[in-house]
Protein backbone atom coordinates (compact mmCIF):
# COMPACT_ATOMS: atom_id res chain seq x y z
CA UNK A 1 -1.71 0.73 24.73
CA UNK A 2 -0.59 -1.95 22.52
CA UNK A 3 -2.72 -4.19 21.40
CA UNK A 4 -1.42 -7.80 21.38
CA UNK A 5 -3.64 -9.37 19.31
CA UNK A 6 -3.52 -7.22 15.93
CA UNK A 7 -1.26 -5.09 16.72
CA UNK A 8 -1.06 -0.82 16.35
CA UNK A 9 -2.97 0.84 19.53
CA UNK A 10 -5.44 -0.84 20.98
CA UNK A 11 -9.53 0.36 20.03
CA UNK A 12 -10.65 1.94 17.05
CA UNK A 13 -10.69 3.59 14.27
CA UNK A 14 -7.31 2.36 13.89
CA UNK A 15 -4.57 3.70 11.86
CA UNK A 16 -1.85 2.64 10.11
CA UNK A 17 0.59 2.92 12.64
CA UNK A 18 4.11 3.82 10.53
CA UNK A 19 5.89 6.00 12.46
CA UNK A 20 5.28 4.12 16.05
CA UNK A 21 6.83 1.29 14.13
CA UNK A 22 10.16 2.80 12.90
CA UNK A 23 10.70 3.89 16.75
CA UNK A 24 10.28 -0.03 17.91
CA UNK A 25 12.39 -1.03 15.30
CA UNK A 26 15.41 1.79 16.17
CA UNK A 27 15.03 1.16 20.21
CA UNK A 28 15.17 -2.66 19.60
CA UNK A 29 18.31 -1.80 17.55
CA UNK A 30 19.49 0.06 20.41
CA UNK A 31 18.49 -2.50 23.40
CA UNK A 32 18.83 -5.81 21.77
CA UNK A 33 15.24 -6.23 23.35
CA UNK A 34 13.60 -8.59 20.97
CA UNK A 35 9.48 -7.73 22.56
CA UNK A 36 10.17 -4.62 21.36
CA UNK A 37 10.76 -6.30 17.66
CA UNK A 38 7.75 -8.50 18.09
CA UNK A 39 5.22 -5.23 18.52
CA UNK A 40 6.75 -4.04 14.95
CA UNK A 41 6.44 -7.19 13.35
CA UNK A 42 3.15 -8.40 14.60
CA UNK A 43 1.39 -5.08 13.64
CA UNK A 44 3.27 -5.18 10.41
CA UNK A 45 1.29 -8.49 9.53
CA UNK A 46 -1.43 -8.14 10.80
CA UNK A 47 -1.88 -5.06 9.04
CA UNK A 48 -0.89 -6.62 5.41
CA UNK A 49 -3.09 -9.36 5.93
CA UNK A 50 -6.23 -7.36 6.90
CA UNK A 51 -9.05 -5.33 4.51
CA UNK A 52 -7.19 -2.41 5.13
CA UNK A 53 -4.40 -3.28 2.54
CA UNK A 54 -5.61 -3.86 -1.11
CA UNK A 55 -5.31 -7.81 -1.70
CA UNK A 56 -5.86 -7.67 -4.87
CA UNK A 57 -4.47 -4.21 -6.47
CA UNK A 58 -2.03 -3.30 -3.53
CA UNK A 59 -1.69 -0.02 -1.57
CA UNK A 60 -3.05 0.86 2.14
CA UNK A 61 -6.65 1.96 3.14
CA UNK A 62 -6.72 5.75 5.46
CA UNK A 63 -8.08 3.35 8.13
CA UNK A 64 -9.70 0.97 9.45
CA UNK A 65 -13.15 0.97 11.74
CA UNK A 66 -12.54 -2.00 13.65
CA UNK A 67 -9.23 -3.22 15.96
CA UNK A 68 -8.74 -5.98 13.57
CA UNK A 69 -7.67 -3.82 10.35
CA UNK A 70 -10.37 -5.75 8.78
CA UNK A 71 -12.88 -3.10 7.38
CA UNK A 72 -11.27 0.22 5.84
CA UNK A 73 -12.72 3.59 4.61
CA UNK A 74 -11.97 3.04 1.67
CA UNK A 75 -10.18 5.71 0.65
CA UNK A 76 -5.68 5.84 -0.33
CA UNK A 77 -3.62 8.26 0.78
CA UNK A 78 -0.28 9.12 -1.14
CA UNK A 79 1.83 9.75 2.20
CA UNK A 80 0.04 6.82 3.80
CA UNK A 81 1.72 4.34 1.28
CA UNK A 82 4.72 6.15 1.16
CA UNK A 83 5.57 5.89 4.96
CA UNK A 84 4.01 2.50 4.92
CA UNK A 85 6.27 0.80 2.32
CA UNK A 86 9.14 2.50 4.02
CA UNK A 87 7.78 1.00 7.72
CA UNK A 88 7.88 -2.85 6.03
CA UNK A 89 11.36 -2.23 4.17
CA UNK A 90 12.56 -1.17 7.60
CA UNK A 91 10.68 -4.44 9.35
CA UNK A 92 11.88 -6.50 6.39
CA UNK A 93 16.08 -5.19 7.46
CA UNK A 94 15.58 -6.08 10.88
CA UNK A 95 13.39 -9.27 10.60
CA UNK A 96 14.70 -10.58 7.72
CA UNK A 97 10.60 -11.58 6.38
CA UNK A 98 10.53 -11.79 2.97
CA UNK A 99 6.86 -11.05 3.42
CA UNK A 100 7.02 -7.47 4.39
CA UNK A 101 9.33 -7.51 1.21
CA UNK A 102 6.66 -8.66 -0.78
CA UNK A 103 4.33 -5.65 1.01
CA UNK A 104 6.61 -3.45 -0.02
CA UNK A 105 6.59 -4.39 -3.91
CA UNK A 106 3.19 -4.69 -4.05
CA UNK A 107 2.15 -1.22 -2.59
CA UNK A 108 4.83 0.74 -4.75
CA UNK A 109 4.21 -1.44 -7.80
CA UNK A 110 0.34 -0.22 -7.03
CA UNK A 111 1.71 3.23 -6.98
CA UNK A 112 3.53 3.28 -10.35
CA UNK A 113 0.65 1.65 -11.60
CA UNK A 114 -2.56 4.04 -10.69
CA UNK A 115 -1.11 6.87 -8.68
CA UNK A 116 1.49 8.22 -11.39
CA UNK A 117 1.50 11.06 -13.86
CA UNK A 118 2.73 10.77 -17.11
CA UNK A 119 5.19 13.12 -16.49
CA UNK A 120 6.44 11.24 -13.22
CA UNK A 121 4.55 12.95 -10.37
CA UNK A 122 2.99 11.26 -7.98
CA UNK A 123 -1.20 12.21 -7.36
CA UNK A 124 -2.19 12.57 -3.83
CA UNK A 125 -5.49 10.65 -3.32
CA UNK A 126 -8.14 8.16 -4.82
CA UNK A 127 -11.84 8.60 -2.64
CA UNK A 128 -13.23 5.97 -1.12
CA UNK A 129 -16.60 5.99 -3.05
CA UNK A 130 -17.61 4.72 -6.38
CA UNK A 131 -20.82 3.90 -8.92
CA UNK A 132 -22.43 0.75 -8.14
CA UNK A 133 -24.44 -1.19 -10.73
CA UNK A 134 -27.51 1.03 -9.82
CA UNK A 135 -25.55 3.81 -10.80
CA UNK A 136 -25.39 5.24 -7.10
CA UNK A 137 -22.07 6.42 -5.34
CA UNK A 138 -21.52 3.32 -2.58
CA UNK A 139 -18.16 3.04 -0.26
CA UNK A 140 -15.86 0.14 -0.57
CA UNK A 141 -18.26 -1.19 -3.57
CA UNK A 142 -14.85 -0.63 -6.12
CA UNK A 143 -13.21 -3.51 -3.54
CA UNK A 144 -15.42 -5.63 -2.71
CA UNK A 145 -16.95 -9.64 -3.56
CA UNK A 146 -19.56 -11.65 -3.57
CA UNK A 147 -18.90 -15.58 -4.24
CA UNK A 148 -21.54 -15.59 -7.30
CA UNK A 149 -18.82 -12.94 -8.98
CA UNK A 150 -15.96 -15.06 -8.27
CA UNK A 151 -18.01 -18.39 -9.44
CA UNK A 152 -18.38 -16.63 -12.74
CA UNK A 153 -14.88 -15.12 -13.45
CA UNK A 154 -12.55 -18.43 -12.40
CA UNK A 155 -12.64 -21.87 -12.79
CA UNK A 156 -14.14 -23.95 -9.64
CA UNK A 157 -10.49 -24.76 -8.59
CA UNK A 158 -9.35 -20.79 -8.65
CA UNK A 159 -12.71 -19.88 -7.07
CA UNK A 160 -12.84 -22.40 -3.99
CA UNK A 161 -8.58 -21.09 -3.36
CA UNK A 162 -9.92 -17.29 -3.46
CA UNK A 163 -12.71 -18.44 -1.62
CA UNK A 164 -10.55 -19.87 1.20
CA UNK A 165 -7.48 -18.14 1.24
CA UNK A 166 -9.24 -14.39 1.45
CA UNK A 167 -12.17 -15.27 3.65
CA UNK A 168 -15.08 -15.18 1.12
CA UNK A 169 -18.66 -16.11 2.74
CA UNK A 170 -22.44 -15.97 1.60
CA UNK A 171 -23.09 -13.73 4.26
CA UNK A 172 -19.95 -11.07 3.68
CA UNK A 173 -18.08 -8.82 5.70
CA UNK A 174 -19.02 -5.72 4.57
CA UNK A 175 -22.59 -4.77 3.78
CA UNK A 176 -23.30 -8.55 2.04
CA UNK A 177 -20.07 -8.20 0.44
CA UNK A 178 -16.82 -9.26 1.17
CA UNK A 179 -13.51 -7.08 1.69
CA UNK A 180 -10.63 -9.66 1.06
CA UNK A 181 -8.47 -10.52 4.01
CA UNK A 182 -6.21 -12.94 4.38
CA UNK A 183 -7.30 -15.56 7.06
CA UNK A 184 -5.26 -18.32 6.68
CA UNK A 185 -1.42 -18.47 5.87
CA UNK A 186 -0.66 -19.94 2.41
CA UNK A 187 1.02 -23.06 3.81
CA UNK A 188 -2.56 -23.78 5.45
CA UNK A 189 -4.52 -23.01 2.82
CA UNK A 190 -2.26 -25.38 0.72
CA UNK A 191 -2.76 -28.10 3.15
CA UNK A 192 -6.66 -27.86 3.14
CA UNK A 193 -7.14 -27.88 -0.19
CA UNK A 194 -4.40 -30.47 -0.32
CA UNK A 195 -1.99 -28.39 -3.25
CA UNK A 196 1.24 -28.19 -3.34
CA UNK A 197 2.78 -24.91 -2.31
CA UNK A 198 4.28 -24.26 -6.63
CA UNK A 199 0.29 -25.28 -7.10
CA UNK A 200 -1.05 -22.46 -5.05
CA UNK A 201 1.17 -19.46 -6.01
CA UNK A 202 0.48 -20.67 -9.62
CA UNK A 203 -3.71 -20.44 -8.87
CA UNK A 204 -3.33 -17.08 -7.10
CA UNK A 205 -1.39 -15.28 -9.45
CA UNK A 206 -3.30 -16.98 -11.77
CA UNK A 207 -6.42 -16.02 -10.07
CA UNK A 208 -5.39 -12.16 -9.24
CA UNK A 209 -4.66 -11.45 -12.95
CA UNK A 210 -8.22 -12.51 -13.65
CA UNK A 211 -9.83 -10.64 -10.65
CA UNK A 212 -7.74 -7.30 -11.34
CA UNK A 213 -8.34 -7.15 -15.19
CA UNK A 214 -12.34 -7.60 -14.25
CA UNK A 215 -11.86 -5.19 -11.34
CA UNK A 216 -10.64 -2.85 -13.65
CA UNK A 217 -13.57 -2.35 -15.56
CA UNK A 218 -15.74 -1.64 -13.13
CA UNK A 219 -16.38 2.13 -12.39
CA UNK A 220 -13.34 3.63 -10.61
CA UNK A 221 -12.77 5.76 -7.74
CA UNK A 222 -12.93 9.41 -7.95
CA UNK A 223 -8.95 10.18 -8.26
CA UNK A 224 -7.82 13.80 -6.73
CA UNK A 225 -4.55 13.90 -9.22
CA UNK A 226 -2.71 17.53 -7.20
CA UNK A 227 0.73 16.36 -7.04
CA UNK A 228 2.13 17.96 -3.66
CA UNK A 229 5.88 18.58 -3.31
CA UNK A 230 5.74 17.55 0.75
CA UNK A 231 4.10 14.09 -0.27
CA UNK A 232 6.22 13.16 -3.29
CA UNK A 233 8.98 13.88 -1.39
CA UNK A 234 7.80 10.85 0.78
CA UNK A 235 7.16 8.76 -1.64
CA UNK A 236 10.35 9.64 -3.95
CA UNK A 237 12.23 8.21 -0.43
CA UNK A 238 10.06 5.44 -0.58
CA UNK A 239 11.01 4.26 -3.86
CA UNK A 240 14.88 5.07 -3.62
CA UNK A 241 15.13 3.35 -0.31
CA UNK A 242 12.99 0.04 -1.88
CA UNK A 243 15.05 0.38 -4.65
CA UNK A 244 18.47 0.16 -2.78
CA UNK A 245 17.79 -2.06 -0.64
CA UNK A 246 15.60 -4.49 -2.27
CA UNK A 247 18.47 -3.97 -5.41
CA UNK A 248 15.25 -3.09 -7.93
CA UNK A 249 16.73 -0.36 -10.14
CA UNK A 250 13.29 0.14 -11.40
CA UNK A 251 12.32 1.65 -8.42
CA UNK A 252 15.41 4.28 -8.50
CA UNK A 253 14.65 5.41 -11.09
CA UNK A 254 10.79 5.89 -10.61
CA UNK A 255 12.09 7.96 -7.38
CA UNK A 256 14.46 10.03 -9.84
CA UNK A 257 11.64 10.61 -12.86
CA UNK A 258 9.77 12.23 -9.90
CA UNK A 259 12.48 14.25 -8.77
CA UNK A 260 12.85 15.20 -12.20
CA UNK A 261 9.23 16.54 -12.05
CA UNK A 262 9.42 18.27 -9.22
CA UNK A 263 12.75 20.01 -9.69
CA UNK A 264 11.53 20.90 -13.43
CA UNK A 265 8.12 22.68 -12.76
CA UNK A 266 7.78 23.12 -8.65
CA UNK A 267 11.08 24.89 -8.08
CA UNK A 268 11.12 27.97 -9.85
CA UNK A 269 14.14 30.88 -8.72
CA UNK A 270 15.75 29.11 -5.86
CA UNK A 271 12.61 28.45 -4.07
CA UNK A 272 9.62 25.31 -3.93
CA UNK A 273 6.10 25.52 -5.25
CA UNK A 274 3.67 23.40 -2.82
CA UNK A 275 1.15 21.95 -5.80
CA UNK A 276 0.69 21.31 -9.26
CA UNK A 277 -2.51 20.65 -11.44
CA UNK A 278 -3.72 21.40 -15.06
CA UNK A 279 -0.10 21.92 -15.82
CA UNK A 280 0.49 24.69 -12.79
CA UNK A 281 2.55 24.88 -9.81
CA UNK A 282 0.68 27.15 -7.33
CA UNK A 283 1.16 28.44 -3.78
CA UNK A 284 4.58 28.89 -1.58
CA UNK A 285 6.27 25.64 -0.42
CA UNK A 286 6.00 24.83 3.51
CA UNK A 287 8.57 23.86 6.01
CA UNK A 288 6.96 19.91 5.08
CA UNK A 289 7.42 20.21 1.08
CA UNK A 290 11.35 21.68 2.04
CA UNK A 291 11.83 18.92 4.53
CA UNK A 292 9.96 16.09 2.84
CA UNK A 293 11.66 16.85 -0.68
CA UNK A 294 15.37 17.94 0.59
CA UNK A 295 15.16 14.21 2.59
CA UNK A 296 14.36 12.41 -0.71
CA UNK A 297 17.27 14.47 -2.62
CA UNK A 298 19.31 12.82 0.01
CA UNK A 299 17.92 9.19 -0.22
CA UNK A 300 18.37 9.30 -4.08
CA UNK A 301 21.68 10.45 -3.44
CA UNK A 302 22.35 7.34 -0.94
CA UNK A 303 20.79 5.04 -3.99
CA UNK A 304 22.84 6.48 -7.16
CA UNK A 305 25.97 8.12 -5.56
CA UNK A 306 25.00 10.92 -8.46
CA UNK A 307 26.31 14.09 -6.92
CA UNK A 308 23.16 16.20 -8.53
């Protein structure tokens, strides 16, 4: 069922396909059998370069319609990203690609940007709709270009590089829009607009902080802010285990002011609360919040050595 062009199962919808990935990556470990490697790493890129990961603001799509990963619904998932940025960490220690590194900082960077409390908990959702400028609720509108937009927030050198390097047309990919997607490597892109490769990373970030600041005005996705114990506990791993093994103490301790949360107002007399809103923790704990949370005790532990 794999498919060997872009990766995951073959057909659609397609998912993100995290879990299938780890298991490649442990039975290649085991048999030395290096196809087995290829499937993980081939749907690892192929899904970071598609529509289905945020270009621009980082974090992972529910799904996409189409085999290519190219066209999302639009909405984020909490335990998507979380098992996500722990798939490319693992594909990053067994490949060595410092571009499923990269993945990984830019979906939990997203994350402790837009999907964290004040306090430190992590929210669960953000939907996939938003307003347009008619004022109507349109999918993927929040995420998506047109080259007259780009034309009039960059210079002609930044536009014809975002242009090129994410696949922006007159015609669109999405409705007359366009969902960036990354069609071209940056060492190509470099060579056909004849740049240097210091010249290009300089243009996109360049570009990016642009894009994102304007992006950020427009209106937002609705945001469902529960923070669920079984979730955080997947994305407090996510965050220890970057943080170890990528050595970014930031992202320790964002997994341990989380833990902090959750120990302080979900566990109450020895036992977990499942979710907290409007400054409650409500409803018995699951086996998946006591599983979930007890794992990410034990990956903090693995990234401080603090006995607590």
């Amino acid at each position: 069922n794999f498919d060997e062009f872009y990766g995951g199962m073959k057909g659609a919808p397609k998912f993100p396909s995290s879990l299938p990935i780890r298991f490649l990556l442990r039975y290649y470990q085991r048999s030395g059998d290096r196809s087995f490697l290829d499937m993980a790493t081939l749907t690892l890129e192929k899904m970071a370069a598609g529509g289905i990961n945020d270009q621009l603001g980082g974090g992972f799509h529910r799904y996409s319609v189409d085999p290519e990963w190219l066209v999302p619904h639009f909405e984020k998932m909490l335990y998507d990203n979380a098992l996500l940025s722990i798939a490319y960490l693992e594909g990053y220690q067994a490949s060595g690609r410092e571009d499923f590194a990269q993945t990984v900082r830019h979906t939990l960077d997203y994350i402790a940007r837009e999907m964290t409390s004040p306090e430190g908990g992590f929210y669960s959702a953000t939907d996939a709709d938003s307003k347009n400028p008619q004022d109507h609720y349109e999918e993927g509108w929040f995420f998506t270009w047109t080259p007259e937009e780009l034309d009039q927030l960059l210079n002609q050198q930044q536009a014809q590089l975002i242009k090129t390097f994410y696949g922006v047309t007159d015609n669109g990919n999405f409705e007359g829009r366009t969902i960036f997607n990354r069609t071209l490597s940056k060492a190509e892109t470099a060579k056909q607009l004849q740049l240097s490769t210091e010249q290009l990373q300089q243009l996109l970030t360049q570009s990016h902080e642009l894009l994102y600041q304007h992006r950020s005005g427009r209106p937002k996705t609705l945001l469902d802010d529960k923070i669920l114990t079984a979730w955080n506990g997947l994305m407090i791993s996510a965050f220890a285990s970057a943080g170890f093994v990528l050595n970014e103490p930031r992202y320790i301790e964002q997994a341990q002011h989380a833990a902090d949360f959750i120990l302080t107002n979900l566990y109450k007399e020895g036992r977990l609360r499942r979710s907290y809103k409007d400054g409650q923790a409500r409803h018995n704990a699951y086996l998946d919040d006591y599983a979930n949370f007890i794992t990410a005790l034990l990956d903090l532990n693995e990234a401080t050595a603090e006995p607590r």
